[in-house]
Protein backbone atom coordinates (compact mmCIF):
# COMPACT_ATOMS: atom_id res chain seq x y z
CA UNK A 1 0.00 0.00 0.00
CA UNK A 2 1.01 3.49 -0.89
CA UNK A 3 1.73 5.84 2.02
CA UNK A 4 -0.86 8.36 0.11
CA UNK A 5 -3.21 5.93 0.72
CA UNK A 6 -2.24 5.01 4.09
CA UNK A 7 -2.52 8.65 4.92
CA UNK A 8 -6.07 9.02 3.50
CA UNK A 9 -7.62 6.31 4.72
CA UNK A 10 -6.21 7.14 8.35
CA UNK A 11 -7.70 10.94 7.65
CA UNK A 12 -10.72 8.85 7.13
CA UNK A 13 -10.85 7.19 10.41
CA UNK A 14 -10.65 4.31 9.52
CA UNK A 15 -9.10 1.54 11.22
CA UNK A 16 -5.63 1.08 9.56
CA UNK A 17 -3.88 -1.42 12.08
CA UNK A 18 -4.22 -4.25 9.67
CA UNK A 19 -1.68 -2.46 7.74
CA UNK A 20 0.73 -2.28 10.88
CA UNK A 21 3.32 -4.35 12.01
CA UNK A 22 2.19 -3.69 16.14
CA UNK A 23 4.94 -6.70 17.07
CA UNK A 24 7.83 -3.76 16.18
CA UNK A 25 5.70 -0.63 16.71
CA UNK A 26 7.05 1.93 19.04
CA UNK A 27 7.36 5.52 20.24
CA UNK A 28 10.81 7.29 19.28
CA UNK A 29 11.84 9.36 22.15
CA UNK A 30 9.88 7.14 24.19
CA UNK A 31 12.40 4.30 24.87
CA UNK A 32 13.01 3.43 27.88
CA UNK A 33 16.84 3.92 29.78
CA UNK A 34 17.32 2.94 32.94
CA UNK A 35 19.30 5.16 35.48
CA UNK A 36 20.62 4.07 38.62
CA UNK A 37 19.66 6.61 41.95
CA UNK A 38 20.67 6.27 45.33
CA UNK A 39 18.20 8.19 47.94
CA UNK A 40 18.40 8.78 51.82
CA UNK A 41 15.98 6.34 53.65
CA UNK A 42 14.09 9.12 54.87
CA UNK A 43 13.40 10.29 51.41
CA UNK A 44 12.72 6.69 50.22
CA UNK A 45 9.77 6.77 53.10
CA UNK A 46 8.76 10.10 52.23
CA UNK A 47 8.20 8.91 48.54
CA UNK A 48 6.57 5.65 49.52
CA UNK A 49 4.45 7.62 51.62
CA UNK A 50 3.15 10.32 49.17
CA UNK A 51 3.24 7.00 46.38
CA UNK A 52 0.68 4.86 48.30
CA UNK A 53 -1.54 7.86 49.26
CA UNK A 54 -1.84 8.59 45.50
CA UNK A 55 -2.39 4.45 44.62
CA UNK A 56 0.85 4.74 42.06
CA UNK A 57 4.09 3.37 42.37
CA UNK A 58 7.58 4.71 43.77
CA UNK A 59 8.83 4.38 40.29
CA UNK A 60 5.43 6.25 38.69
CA UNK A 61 5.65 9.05 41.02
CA UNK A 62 9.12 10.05 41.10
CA UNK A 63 8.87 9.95 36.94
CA UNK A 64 5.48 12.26 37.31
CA UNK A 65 7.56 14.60 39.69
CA UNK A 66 11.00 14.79 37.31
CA UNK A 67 9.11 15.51 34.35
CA UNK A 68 6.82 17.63 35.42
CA UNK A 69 9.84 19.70 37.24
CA UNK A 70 11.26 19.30 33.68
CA UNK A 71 8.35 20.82 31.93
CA UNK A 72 8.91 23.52 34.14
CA UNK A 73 12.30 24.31 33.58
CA UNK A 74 12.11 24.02 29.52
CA UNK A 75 9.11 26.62 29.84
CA UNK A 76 10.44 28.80 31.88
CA UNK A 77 13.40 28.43 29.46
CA UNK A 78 11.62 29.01 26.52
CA UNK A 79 10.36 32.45 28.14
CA UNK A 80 13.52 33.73 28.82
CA UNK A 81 14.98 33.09 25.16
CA UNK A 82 12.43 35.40 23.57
């Protein structure tokens, strides 16, 4: 299939995933890297703490709170460079 056609059927909406290879799909920039972290006890409790009383992980919760702080700083970046 052409990608022209690809394109317009998917403008469509219609379903294109039989045209899709899902086994191999993925999300560039998404991959996952792992880095290593050592934390205090006490903030290791802390985050466990705030974790459960939100019903996510340890893991989920310190990635919401780096990228969101990361958000942050690349806006307020983007302000200053104006």
């Amino acid at each position: 299939m052409k990608a022209s056609d690809f394109d317009r059927k998917f403008n469509e909406g219609k379903d294109v995933t039989e045209f899709l290879d899902l086994e191999k799909a993925c999300r560039p920039g998404l991959e996952a890297r792992r880095a290593n972290v050592d934390f205090p006890a006490w903030m290791v409790q802390l985050l466990d703490r705030e974790a459960r009383r939100l019903g996510v992980t340890r893991q989920a919760l310190i990635k919401l709170w780096l990228a969101d702080k990361l958000d942050q700083s690349s806006r307020r970046d983007a302000l200053t460079q104006r």
